[in-house]
Protein backbone atom coordinates (compact mmCIF):
# COMPACT_ATOMS: atom_id res chain seq x y z
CA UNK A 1 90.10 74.61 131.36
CA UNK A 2 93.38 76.38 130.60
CA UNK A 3 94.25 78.79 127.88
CA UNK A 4 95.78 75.90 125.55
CA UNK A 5 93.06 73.84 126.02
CA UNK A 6 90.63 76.73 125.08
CA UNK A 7 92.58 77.93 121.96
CA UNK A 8 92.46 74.17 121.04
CA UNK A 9 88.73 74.34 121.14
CA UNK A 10 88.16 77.40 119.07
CA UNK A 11 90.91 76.00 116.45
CA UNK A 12 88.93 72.80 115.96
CA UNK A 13 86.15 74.32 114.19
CA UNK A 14 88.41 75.24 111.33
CA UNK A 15 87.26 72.08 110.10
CA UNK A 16 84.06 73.35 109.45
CA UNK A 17 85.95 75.54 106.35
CA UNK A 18 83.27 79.12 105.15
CA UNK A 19 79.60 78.15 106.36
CA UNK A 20 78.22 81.82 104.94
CA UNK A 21 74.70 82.37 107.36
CA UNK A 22 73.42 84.05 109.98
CA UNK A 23 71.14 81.20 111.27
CA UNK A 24 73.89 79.83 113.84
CA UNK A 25 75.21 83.32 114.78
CA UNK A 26 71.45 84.06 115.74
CA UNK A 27 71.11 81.49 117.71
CA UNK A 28 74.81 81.96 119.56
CA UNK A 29 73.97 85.71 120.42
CA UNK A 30 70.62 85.03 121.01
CA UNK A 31 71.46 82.53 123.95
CA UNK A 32 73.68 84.80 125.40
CA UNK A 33 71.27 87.80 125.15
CA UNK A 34 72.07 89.42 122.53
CA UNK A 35 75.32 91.42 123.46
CA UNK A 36 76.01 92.62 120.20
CA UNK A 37 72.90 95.21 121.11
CA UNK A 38 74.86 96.51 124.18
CA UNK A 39 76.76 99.35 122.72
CA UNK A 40 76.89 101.48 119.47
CA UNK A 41 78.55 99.99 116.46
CA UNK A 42 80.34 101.12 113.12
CA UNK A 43 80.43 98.09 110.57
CA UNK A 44 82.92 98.12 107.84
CA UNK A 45 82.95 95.97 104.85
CA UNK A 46 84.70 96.37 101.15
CA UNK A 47 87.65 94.65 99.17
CA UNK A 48 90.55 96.64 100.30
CA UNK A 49 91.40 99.14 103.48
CA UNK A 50 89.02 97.59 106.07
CA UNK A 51 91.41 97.25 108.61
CA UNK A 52 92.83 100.72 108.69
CA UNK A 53 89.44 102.49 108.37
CA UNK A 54 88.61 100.28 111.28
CA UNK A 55 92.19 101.53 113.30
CA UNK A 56 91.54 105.08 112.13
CA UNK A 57 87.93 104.94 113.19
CA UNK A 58 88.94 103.15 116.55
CA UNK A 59 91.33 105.75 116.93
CA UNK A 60 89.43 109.18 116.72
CA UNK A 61 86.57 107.46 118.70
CA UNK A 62 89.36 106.56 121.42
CA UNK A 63 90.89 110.32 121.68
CA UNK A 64 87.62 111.56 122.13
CA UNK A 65 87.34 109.40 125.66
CA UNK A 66 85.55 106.68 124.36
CA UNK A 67 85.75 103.39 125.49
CA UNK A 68 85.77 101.19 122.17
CA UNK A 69 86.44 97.54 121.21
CA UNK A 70 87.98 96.47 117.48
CA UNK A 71 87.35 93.44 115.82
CA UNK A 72 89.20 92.41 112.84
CA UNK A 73 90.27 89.54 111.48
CA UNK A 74 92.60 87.61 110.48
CA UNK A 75 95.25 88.31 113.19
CA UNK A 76 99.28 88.48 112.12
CA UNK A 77 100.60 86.94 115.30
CA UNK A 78 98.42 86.40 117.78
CA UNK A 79 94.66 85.64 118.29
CA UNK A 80 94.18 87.77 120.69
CA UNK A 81 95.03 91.02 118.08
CA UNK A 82 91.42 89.80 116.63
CA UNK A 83 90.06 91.22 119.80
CA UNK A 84 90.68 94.10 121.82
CA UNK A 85 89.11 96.76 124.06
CA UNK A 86 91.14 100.39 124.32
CA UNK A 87 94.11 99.00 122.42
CA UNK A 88 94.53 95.71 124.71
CA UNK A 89 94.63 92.30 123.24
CA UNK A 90 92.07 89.89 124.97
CA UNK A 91 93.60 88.43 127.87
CA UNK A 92 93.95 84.55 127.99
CA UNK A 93 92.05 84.34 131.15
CA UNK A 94 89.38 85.99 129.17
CA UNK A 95 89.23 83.75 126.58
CA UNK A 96 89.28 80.59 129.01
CA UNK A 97 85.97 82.27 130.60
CA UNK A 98 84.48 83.18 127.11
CA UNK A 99 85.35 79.14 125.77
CA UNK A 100 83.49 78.39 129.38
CA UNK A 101 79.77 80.40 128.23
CA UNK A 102 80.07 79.33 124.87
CA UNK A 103 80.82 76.34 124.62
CA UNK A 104 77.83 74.43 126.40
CA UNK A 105 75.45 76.40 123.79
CA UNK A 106 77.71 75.22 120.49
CA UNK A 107 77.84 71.38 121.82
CA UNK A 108 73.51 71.52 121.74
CA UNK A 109 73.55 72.90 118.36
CA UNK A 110 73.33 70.00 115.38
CA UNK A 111 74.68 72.52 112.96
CA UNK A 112 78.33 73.42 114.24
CA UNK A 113 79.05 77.06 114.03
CA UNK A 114 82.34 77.78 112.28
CA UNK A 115 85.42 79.44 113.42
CA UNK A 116 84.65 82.80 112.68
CA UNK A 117 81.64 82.70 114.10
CA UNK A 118 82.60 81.10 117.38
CA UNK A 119 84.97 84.08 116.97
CA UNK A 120 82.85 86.71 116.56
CA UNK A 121 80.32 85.70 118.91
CA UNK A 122 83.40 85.69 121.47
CA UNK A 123 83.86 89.39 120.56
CA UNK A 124 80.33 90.10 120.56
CA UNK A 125 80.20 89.21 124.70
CA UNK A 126 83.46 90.30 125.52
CA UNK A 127 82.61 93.91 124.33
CA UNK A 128 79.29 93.67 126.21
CA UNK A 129 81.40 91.99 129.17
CA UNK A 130 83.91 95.25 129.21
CA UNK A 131 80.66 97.43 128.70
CA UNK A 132 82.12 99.46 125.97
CA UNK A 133 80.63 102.36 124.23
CA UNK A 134 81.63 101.72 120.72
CA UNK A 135 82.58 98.61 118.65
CA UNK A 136 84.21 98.93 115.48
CA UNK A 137 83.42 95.78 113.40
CA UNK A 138 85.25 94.44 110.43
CA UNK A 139 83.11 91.99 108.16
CA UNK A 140 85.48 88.86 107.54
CA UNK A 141 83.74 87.75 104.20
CA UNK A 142 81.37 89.35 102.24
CA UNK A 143 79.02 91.29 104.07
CA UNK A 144 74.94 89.95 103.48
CA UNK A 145 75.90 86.23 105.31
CA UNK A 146 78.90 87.11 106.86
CA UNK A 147 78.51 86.63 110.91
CA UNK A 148 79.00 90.19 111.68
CA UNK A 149 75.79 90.74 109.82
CA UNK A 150 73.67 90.90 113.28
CA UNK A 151 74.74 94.22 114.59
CA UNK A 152 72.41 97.43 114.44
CA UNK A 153 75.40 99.74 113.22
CA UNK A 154 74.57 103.70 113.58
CA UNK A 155 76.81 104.13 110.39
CA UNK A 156 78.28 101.55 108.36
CA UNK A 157 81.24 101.69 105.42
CA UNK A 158 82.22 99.71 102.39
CA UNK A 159 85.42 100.32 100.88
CA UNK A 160 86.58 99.66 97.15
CA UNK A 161 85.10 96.69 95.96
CA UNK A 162 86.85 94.75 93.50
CA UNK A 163 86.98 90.71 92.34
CA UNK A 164 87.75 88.62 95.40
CA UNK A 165 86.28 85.41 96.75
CA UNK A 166 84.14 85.13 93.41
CA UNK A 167 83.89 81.54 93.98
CA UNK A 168 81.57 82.17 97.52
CA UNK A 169 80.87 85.83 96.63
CA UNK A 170 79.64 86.00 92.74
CA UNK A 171 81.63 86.56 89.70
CA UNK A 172 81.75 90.29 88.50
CA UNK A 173 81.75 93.22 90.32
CA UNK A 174 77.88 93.99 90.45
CA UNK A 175 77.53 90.56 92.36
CA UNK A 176 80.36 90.85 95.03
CA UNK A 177 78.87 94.69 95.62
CA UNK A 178 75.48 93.24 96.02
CA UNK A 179 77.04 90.93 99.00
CA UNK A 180 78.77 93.84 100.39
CA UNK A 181 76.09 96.26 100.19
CA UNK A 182 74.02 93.31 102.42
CA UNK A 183 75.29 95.14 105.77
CA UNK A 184 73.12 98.50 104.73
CA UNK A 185 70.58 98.53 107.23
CA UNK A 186 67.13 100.40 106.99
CA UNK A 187 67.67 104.26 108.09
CA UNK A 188 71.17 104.07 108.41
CA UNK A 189 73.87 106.16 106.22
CA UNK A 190 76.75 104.23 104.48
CA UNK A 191 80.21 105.42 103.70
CA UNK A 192 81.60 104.19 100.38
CA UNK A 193 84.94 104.55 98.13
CA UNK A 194 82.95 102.37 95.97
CA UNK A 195 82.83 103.07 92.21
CA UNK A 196 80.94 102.44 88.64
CA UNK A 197 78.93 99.49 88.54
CA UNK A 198 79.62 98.51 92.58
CA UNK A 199 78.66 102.25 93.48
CA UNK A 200 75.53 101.54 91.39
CA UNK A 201 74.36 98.65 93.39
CA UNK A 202 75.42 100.19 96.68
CA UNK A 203 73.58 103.41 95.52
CA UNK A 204 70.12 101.17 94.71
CA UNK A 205 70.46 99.29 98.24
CA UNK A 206 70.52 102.44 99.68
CA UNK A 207 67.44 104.01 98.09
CA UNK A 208 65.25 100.82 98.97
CA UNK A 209 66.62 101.27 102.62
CA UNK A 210 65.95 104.64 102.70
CA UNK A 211 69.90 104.76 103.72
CA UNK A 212 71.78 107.90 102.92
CA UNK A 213 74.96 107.54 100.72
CA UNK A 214 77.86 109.81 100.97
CA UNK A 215 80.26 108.93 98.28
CA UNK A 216 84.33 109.09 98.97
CA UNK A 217 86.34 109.58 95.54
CA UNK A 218 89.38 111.75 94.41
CA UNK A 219 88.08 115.17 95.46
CA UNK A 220 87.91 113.85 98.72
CA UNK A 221 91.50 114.16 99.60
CA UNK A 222 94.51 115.09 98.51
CA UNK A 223 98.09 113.91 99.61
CA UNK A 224 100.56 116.96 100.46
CA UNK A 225 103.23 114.83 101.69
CA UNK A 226 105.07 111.66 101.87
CA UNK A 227 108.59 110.18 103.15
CA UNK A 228 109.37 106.33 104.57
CA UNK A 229 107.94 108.00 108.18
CA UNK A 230 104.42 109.00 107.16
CA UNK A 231 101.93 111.70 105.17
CA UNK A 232 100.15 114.75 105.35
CA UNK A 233 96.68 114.99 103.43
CA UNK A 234 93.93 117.38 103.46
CA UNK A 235 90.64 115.54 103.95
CA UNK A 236 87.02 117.02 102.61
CA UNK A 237 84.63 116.17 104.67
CA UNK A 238 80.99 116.53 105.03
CA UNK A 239 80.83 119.11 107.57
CA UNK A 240 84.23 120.61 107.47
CA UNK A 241 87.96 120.33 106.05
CA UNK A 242 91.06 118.74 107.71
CA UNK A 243 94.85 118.85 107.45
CA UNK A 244 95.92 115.39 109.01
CA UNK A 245 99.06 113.75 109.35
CA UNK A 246 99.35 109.23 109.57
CA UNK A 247 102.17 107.26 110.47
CA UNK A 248 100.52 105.02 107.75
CA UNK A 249 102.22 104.73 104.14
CA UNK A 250 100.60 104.29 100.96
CA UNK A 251 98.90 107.44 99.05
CA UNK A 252 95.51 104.82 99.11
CA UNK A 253 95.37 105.85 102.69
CA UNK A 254 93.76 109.29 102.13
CA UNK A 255 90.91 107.35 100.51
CA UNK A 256 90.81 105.44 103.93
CA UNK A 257 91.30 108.14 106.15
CA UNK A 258 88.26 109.86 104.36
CA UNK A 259 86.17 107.34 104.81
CA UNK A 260 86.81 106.90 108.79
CA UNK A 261 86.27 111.07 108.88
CA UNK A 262 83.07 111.36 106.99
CA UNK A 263 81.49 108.34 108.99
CA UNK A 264 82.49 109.79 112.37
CA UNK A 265 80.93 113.12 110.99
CA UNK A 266 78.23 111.09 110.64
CA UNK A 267 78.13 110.19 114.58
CA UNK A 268 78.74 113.50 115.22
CA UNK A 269 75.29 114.47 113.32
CA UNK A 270 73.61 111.59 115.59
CA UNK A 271 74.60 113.99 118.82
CA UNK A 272 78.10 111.77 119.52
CA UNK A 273 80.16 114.13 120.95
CA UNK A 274 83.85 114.07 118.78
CA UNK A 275 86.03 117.56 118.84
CA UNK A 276 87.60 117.96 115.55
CA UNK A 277 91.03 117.99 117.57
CA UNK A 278 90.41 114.51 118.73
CA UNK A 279 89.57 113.58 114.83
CA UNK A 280 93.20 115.11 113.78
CA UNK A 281 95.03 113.30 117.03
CA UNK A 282 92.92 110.16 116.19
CA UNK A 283 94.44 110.18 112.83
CA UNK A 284 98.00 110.65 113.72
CA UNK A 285 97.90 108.06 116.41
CA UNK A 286 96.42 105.07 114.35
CA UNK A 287 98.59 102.32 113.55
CA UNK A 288 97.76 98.82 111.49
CA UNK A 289 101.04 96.71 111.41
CA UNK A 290 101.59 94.51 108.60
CA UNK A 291 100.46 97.11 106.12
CA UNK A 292 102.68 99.14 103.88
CA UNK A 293 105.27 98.95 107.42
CA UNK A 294 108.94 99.77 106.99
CA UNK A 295 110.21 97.16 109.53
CA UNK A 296 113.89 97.27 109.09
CA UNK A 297 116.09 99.98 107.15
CA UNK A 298 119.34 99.42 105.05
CA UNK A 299 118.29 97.95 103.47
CA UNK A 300 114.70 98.24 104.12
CA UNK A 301 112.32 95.36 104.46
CA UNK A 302 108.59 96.10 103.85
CA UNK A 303 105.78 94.11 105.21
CA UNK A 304 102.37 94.08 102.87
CA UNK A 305 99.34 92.23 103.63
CA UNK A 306 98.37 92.56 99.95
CA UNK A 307 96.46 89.07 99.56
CA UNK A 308 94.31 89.50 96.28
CA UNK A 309 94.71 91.47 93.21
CA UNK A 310 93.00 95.05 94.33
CA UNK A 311 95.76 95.10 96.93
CA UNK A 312 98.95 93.84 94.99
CA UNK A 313 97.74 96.54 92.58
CA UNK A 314 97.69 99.06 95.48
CA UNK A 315 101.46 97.50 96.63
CA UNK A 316 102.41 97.74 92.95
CA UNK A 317 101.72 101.86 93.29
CA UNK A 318 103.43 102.15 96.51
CA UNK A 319 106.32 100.78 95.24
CA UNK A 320 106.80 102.81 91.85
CA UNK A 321 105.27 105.72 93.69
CA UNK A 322 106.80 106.09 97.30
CA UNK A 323 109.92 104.21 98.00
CA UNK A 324 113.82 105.18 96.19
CA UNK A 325 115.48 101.99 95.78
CA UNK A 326 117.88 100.13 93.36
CA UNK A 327 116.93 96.79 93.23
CA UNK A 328 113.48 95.12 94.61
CA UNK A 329 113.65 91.98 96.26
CA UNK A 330 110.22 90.38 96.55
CA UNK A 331 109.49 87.78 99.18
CA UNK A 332 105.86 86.42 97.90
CA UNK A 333 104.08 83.45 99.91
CA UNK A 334 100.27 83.36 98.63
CA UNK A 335 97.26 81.20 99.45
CA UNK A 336 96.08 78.95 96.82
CA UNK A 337 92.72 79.53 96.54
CA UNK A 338 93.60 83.26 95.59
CA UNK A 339 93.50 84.88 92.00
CA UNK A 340 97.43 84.26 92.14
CA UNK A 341 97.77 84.32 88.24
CA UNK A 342 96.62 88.36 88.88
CA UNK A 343 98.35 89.00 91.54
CA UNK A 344 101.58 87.73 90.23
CA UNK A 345 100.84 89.47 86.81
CA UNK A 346 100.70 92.57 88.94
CA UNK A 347 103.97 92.68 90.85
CA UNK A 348 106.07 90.37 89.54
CA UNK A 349 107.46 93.12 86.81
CA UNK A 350 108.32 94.97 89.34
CA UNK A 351 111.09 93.02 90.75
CA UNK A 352 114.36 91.86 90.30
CA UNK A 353 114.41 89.14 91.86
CA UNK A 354 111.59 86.62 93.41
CA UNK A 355 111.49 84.35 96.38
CA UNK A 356 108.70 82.31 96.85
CA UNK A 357 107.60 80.94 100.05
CA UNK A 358 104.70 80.23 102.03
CA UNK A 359 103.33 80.09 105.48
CA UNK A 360 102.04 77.27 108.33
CA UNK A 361 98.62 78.19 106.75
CA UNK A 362 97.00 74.77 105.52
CA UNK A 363 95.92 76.76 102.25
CA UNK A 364 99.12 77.62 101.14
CA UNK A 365 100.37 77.33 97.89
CA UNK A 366 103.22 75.01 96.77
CA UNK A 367 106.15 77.49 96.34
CA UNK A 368 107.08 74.84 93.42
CA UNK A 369 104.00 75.70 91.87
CA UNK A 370 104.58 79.77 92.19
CA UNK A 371 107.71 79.35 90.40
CA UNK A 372 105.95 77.66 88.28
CA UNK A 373 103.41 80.39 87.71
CA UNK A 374 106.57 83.05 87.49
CA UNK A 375 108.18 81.52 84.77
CA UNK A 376 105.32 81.16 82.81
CA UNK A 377 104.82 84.97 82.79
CA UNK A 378 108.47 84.96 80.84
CA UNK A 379 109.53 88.24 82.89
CA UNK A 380 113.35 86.51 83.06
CA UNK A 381 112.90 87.33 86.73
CA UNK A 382 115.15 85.31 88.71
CA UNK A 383 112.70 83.05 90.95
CA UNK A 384 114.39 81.33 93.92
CA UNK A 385 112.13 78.55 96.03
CA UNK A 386 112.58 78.60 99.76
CA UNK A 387 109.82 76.12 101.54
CA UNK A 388 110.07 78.61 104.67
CA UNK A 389 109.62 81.98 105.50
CA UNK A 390 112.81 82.66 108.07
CA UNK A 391 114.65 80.78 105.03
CA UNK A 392 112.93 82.93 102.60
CA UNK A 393 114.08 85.97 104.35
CA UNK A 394 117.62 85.02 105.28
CA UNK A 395 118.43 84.25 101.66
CA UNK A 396 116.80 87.93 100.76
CA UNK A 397 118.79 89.88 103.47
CA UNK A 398 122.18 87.48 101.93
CA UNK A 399 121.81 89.32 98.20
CA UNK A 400 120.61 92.76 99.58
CA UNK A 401 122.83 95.62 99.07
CA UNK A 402 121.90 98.42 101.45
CA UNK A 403 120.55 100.84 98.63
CA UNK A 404 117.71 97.71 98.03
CA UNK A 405 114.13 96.92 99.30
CA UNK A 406 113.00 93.85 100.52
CA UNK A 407 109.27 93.67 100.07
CA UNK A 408 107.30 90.83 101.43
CA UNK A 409 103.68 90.33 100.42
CA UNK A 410 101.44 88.00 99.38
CA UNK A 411 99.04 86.83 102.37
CA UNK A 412 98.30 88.42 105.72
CA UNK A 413 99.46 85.03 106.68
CA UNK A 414 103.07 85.14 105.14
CA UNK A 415 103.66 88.64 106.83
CA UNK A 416 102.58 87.86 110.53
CA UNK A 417 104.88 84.77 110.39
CA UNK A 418 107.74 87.41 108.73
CA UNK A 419 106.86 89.95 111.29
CA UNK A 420 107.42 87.63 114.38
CA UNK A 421 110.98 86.38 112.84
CA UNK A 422 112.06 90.07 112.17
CA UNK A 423 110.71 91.07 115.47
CA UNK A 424 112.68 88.21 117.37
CA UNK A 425 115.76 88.32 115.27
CA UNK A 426 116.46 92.18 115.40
């Protein structure tokens, strides 16, 4: 088997669509021993912010001379980004050998795992394989069913929870927070920026796990700072205070790094030896592309994975709040089965002009129909179709003046495509 024969394999089980469950998972990990058991484990779930409490986390865990894997999903423009082990992508000869262990076990199984889970499971052994000392684990839908759901985390985090997914996940708040609050295990603290009536649930699952709760809101930080090239905050933590600096834009990111400090405190209370200088480095050194990243200046082009309407909200803010510009250019490529009438609600006031697009993703929507969509909001934005994203962006860059921001947003999807034409065409 070669690499494009085992990437084949693992993208044929996107057929299989969301199977939520953790009765194939079991059965994957349990065949190969369990790996997920072979090293300590921080498990994040929530709305918004996962991946860069995950990248913080990673980070200070890392500068204290840890060895530590990251799993995240989706990727921007590779697979391998899903997967890596002291800031190294998976190799391709590593995902040949993986393909090779797993494979024999999925093709005895009458119910066919789904991608993610052949994913995760794939992560699972090659952490165990690399013999890591901490995994930091990213939930991929929900948190109760989702496939990550098998760990034994010694701290685990939910971000802000807000409407997403209501179709799978439930249809108000208290529902999606019950999913979420599914990865609090007995005995074990949880990290939340959670608030009202999700806090609420996440506050009850806690007291029938006998989990302790330590609660992230407005007091916890405060932002000092902030330019195109990064932020100062001061962070309030459980056992102590901290001035930190992040390459990372976006004022929301206090509220992450907070939540990546107080849950290594907690590790730190469980005897894990982290210096507090290795918590400040950590900090500074994280980076999550695709994210609130300036990518090109004059005029500046901004990738955002916002994808549903807690984050186009949080965009929305970052725009009026952190970036001096004249005229906004948005480049917006969405998948269908999102809240899109929200999300478009959200930012489309913001702009001057709109260009919809979307990306290789089979779920996709019609940029026909978000024009559609934009004109029904009667904004008088001018909405221009292009059916491709290099398109999409050429015709931006033609009607930018250098004093102008090019923002593009709308799916993780859209912006790894845009990220690997901006990269190659600099």
């Amino acid at each position: 088997m070669n690499s494009d024969e085992a990437y084949s394999w693992i993208n044929s089980f996107e057929r299989f669509g969301i199977k939520l469950g953790l009765e194939r998972i079991g059965i994957l990990a349990e065949k190969l021993g369990n790996p997920q058991k072979n090293y300590k484990v921080i498990h994040i779930a929530g709305t918004n912010g996962k991946g860069s409490v995950c990248k913080y986390s990673a980070s200070i865990l890392a500068t204290s001379g840890y060895s530590v894997g990251v799993y995240t999903s989706p990727h921007l423009q590779r697979f391998s980004e899903r997967i890596t082990v002291d800031n190294e992508e998976i190799a391709d000869d590593d995902i040949v050998s993986l393909v090779k262990k797993i494979k024999p076990i999925v093709e005895k199984m009458s119910d066919k795992p789904t991608y993610f889970e052949i994913t995760t499971t794939m992560a699972f052994q090659y952490f165990s394989d690399k013999k890591i000392d901490f995994a930091v684990i990213e939930v991929g839908l929900g948190g109760k069913y989702d496939a990550t759901n098998i760990v034994d985390p010694m701290v685990s985090v939910i971000t802000n929870i807000s409407l997403e997914h209501t179709d799978i996940l439930g249809k108000t708040i208290k529902d999606i927070a019950l999913q979420k609050a599914g990865i609090i295990k007995d005995n074990v603290a949880v990290v939340t920026s959670a608030k009202d009536d999700a806090l609420k649930v996440i506050k009850k699952v806690s007291k029938e796990k006998n989990s302790q709760v330590y609660v992230i809101d407005e007091k916890s930080w405060k932002r000092l700072y902030s330019d195109t090239k990064g932020q100062e905050f001061t962070i309030k933590g459980d056992l102590t205070d901290y001035s930190v600096k992040t390459s990372m834009l976006g004022k929301y990111q206090g509220e992450n790094i907070a939540l990546s400090i107080v849950s290594v405190e907690n590790l730190q209370t469980k005897g894990v030896y982290i210096p507090e200088t290795s918590i400040i480095d950590g900090i500074a050194k994280a980076t999550n592309p695709g994210r609130l990243e300036v990518i090109r200046h004059k005029p500046l082009i901004l990738l955002d994975g916002a994808h549903n309407p807690g984050g186009m909200q949080t965009l929305r803010a970052a725009l009026d709040d952190d970036f001096d510009y004249e005229k906004l250019i948005l480049v917006l490529g969405i998948l269908a089965d999102k809240d899109i009438g929200s999300m478009l609600s959200t930012i489309v006031p913001a702009a001057d002009t709109i260009v919809v697009t979307k990306s290789h993703n089979s779920r996709a929507c019609e940029p026909s129909k978000l024009k559609e969509m934009i004109e029904k909001l009667d904004c008088g934005k001018k909405v221009v179709v292009e059916d491709w994203i290099p398109d999409a962006i050429k015709y931006a860059e033609s009607i930018a003046k250098k004093n102008d921001l090019i923002c593009i947003a709308g799916s993780l999807f859209t912006v790894g495509e845009a990220r690997e034409y901006l990269v190659e065409n600099t």
